[in-house]
N, C-alpha and C. Protein backbone atom coordinates (compact mmCIF):
# COMPACT_ATOMS: atom_id res chain seq x y z
N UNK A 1 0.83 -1.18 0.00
CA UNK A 1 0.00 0.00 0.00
C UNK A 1 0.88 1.25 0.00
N UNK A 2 1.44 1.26 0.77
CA UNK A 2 2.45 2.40 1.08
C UNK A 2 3.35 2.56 -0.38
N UNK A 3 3.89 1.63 -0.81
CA UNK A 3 4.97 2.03 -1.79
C UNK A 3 4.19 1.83 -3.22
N UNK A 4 2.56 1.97 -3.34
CA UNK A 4 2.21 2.43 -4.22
C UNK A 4 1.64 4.11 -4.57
N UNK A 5 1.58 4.64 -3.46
CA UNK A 5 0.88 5.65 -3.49
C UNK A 5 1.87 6.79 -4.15
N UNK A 6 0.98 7.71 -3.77
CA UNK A 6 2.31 8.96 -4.30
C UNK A 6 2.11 10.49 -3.45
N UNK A 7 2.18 9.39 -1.95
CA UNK A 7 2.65 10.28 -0.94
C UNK A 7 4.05 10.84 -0.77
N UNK A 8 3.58 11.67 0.05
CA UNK A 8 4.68 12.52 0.84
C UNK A 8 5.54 12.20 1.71
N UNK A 9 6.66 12.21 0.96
CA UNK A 9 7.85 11.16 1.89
C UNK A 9 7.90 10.91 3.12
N UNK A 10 7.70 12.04 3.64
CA UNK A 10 7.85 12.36 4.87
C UNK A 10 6.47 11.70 5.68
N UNK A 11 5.41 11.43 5.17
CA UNK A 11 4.47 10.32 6.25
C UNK A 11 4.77 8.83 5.81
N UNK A 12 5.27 8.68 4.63
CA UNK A 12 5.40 7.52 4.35
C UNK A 12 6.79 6.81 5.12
N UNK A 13 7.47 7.88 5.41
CA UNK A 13 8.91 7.96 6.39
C UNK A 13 7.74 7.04 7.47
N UNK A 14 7.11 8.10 8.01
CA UNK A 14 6.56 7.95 9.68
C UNK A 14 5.47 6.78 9.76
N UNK A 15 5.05 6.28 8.95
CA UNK A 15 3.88 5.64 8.69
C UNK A 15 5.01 3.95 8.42
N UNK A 16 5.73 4.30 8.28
CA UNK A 16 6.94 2.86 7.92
C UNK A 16 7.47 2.94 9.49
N UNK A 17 7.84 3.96 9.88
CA UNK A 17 8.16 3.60 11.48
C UNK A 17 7.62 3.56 12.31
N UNK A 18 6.51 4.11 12.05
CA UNK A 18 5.49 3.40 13.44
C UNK A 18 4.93 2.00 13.02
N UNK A 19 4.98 1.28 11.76
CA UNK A 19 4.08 0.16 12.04
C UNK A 19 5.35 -1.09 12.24
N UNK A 20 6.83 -0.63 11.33
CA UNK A 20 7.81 -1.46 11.74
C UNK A 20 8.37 -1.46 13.18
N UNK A 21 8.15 -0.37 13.91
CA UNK A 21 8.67 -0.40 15.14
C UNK A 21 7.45 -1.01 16.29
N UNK A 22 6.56 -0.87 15.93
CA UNK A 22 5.30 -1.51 16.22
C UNK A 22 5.73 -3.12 16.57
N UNK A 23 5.80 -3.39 15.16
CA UNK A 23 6.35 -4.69 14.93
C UNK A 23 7.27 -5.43 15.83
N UNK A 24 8.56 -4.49 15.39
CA UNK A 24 9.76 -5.36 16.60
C UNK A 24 9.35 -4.86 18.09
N UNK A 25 8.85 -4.46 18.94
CA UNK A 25 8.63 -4.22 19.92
C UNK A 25 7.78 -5.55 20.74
N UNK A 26 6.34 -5.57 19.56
CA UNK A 26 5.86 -7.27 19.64
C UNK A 26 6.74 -8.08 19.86
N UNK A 27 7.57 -8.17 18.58
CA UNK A 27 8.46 -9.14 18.99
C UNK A 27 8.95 -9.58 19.63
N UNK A 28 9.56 -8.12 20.25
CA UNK A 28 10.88 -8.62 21.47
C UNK A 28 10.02 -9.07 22.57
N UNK A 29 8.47 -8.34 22.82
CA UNK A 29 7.80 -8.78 23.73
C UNK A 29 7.51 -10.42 23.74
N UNK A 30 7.08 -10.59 22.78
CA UNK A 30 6.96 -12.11 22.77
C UNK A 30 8.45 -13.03 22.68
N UNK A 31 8.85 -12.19 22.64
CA UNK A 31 10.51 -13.46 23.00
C UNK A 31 10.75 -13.26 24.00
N UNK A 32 10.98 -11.92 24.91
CA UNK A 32 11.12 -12.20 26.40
C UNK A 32 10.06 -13.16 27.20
N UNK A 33 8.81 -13.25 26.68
CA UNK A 33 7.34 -13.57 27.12
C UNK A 33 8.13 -15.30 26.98
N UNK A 34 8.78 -15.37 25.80
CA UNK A 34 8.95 -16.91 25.48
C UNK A 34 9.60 -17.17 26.39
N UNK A 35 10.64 -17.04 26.71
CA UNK A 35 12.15 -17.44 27.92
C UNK A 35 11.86 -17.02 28.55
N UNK A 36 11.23 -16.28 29.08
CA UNK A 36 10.89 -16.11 30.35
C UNK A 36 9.74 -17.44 31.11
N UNK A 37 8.97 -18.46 30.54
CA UNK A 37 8.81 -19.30 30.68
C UNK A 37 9.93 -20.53 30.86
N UNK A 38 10.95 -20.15 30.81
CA UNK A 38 11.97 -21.63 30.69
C UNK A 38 11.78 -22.67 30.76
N UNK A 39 10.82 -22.76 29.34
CA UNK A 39 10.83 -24.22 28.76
C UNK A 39 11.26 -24.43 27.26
N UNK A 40 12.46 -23.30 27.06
CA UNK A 40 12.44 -23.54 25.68
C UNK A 40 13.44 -24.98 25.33
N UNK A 41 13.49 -25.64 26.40
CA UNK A 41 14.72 -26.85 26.15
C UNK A 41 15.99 -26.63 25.36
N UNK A 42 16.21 -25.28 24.80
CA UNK A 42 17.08 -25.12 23.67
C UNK A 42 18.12 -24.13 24.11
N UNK A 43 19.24 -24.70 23.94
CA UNK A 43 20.67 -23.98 24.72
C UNK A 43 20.74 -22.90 23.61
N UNK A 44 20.89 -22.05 23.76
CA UNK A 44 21.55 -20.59 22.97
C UNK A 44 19.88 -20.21 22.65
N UNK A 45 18.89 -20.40 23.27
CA UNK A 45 17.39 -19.81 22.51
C UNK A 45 17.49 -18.35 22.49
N UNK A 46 18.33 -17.59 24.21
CA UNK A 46 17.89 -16.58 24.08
C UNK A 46 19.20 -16.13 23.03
N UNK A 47 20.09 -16.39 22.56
CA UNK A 47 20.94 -15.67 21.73
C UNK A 47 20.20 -15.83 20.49
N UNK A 48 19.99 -16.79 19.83
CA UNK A 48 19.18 -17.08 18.60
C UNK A 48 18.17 -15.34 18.51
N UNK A 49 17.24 -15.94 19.28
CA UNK A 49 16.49 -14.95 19.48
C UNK A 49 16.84 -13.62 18.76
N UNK A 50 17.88 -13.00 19.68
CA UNK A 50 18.34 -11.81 19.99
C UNK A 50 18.88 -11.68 18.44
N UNK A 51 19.48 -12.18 17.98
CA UNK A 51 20.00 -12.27 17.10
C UNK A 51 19.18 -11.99 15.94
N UNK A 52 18.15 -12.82 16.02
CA UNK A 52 16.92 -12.66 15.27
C UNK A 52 16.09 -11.26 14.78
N UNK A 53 16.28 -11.04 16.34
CA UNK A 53 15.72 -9.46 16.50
C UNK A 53 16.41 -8.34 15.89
N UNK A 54 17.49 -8.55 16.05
CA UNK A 54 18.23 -7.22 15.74
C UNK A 54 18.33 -7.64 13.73
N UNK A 55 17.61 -8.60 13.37
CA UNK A 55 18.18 -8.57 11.78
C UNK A 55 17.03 -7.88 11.57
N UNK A 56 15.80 -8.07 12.30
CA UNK A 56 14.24 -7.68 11.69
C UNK A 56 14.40 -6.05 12.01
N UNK A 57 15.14 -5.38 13.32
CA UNK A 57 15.43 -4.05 13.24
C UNK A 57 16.03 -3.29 12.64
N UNK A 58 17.28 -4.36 12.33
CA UNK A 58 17.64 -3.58 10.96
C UNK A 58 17.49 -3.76 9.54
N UNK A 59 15.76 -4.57 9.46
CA UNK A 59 15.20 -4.28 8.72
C UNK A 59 14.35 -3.49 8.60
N UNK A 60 13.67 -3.37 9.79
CA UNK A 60 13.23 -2.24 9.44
C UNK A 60 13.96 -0.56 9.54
N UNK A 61 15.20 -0.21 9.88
CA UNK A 61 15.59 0.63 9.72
C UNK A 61 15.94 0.98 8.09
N UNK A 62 16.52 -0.07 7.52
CA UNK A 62 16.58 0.02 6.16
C UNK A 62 15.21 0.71 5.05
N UNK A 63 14.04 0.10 5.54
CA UNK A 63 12.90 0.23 5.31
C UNK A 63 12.26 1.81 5.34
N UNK A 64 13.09 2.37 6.54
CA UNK A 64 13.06 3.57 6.91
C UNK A 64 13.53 4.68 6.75
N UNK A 65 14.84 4.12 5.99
CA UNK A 65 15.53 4.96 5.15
C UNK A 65 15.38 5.25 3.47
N UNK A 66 15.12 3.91 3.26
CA UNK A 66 14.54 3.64 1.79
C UNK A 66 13.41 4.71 1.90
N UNK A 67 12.30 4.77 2.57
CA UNK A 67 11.30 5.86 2.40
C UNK A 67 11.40 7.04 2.28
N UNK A 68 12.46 7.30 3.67
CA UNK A 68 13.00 8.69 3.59
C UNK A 68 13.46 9.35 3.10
N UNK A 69 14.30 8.36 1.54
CA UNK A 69 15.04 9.02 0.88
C UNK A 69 14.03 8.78 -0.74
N UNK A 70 12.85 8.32 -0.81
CA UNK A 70 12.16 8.12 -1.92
C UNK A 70 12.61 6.91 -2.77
N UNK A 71 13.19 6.39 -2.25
CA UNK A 71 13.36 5.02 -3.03
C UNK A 71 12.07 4.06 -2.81
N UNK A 72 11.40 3.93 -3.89
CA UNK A 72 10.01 3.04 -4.07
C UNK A 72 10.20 1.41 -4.36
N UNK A 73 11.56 1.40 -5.21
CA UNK A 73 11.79 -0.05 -5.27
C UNK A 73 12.88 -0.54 -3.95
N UNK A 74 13.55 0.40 -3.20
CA UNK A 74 14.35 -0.31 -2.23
C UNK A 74 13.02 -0.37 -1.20
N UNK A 75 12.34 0.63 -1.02
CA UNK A 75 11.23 0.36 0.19
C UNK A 75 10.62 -1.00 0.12
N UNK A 76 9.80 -1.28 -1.18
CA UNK A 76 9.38 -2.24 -1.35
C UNK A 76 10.35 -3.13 -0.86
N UNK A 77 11.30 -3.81 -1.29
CA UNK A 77 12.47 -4.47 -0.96
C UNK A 77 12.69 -4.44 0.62
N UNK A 78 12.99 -3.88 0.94
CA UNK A 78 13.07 -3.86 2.57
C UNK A 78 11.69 -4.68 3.38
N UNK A 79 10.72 -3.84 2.64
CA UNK A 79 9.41 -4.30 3.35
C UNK A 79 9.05 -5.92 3.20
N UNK A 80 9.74 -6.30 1.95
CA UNK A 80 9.25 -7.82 1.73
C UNK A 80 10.35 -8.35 2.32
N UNK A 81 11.62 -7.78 2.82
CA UNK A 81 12.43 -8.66 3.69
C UNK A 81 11.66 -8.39 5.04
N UNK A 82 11.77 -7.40 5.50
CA UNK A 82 11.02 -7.12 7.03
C UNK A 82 9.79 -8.16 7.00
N UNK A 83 8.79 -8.38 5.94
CA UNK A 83 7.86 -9.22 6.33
C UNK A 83 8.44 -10.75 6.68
N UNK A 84 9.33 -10.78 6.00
CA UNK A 84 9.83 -12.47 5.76
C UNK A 84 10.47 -12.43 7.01
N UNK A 85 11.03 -11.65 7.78
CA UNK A 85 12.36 -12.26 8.73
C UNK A 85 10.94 -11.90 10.03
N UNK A 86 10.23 -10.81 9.90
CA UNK A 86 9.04 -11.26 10.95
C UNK A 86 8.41 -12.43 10.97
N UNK A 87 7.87 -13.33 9.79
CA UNK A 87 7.29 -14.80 9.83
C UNK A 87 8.44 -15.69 10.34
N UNK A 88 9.81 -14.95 10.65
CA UNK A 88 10.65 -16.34 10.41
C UNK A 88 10.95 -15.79 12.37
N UNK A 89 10.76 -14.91 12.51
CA UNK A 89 10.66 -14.30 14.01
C UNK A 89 9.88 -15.55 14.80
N UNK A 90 8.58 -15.33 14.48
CA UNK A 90 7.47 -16.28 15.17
C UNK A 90 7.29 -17.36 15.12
N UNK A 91 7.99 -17.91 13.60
CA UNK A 91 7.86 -19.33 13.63
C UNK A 91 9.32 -19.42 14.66
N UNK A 92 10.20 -19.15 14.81
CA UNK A 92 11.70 -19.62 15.42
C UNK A 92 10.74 -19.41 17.14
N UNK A 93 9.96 -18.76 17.57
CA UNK A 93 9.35 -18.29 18.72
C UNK A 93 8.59 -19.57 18.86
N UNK A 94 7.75 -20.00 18.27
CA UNK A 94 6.63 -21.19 18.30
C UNK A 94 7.68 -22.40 18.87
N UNK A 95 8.74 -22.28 17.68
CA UNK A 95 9.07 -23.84 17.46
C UNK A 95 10.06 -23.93 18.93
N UNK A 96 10.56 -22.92 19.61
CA UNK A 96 11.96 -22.81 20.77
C UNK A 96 10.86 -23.03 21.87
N UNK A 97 9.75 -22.20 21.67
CA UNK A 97 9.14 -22.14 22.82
C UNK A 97 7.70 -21.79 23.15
N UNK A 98 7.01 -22.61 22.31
CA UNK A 98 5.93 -22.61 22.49
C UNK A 98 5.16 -21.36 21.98
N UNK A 99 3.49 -21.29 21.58
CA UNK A 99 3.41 -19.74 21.46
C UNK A 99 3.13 -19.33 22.89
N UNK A 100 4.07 -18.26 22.62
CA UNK A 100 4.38 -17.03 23.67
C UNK A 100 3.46 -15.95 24.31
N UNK A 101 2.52 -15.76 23.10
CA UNK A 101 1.58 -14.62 23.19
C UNK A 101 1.04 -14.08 22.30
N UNK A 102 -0.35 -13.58 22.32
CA UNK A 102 -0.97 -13.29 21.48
C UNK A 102 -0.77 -13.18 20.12
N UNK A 103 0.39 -12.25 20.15
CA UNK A 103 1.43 -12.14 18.77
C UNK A 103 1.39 -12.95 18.05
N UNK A 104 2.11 -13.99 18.71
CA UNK A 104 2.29 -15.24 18.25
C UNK A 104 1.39 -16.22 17.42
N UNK A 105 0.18 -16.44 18.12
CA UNK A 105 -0.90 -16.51 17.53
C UNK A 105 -1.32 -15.66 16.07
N UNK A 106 -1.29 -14.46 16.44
CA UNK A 106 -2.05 -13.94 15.40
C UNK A 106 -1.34 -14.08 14.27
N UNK A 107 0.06 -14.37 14.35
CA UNK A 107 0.60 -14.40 12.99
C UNK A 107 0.71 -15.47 12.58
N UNK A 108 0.39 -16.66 13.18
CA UNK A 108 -0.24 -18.23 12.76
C UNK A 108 -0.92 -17.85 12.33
N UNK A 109 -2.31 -16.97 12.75
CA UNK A 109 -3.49 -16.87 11.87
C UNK A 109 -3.08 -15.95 10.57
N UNK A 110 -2.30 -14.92 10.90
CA UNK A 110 -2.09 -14.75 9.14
C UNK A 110 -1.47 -15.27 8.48
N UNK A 111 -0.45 -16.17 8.89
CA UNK A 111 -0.14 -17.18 7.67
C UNK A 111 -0.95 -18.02 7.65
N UNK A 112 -1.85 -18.31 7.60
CA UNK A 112 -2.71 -19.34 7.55
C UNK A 112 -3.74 -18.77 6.55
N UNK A 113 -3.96 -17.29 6.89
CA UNK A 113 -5.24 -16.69 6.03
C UNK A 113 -4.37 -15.62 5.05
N UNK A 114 -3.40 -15.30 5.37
CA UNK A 114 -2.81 -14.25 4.20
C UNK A 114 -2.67 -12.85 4.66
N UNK A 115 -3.84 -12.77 5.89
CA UNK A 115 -4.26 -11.56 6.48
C UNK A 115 -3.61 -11.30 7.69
N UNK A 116 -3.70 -10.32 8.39
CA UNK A 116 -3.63 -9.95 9.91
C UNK A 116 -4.37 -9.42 9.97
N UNK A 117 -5.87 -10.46 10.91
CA UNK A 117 -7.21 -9.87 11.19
C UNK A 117 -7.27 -8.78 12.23
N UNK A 118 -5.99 -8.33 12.96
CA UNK A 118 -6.01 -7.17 13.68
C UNK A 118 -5.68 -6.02 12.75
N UNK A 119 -4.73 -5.79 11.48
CA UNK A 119 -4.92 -4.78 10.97
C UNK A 119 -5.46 -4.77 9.40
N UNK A 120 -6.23 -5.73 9.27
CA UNK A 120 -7.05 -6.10 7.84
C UNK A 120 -8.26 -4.88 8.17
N UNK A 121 -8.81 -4.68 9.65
CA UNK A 121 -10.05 -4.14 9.77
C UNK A 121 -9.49 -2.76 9.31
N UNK A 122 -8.09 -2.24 9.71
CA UNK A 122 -8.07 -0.47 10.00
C UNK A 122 -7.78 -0.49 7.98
């Protein structure tokens, strides 16, 4: 949606960082949420993790710069990595340690339906 329009850089800047930072914040919530249960049976989960996290942040920082600077095909690009390393976030979350939290869930349900029925409605 965003990297079709022919907005104004500057919300499309802000409108990429609030929903990617949105994003990793979930995240990290639901990975502390995960280990903090200690049952992930899996030695290095919380490094994995962490590790994990910081590729999806600096995807979305990339994402954030691509906008800022009007690049329509790197945005795009960023955004379809940021989506991919978020599915690969939750599934690595499910499979270490169970689902964690809501999050977690909901993005089973959008890979499952294509959608995210929390922001399909807005």
């Amino acid at each position: 949606m965003l990297t079709r329009g022919e907005r104004e850089p500057t919300l499309i800047t802000a409108e990429v960082g609030h929903a990617s930072g949105a994003v990793v914040v979930e995240a990290s919530a639901a990975s502390r949420a995960a280990l903090a249960d200690g049952n992930s049976g899996h030695p290095g989960a919380e490094t994995f993790l962490r590790v994990r996290l910081n590729r999806l942040a600096r995807a979305a920082e990339e994402a954030i710069a691509a906008a800022r600077d009007g690049d329509t095909a790197g945005l795009r690009r960023h955004l379809h990595r940021f989506e991919a390393l978020t599915s690969a976030i939750w599934t690595a979350q499910h499979a270490m340690c169970g689902p964690a939290s809501p999050a977690g869930t909901r993005a089973q349900r959008q890979t499952a339906t294509g959608r995210d029925p929390v922001t399909a409605e807005r």
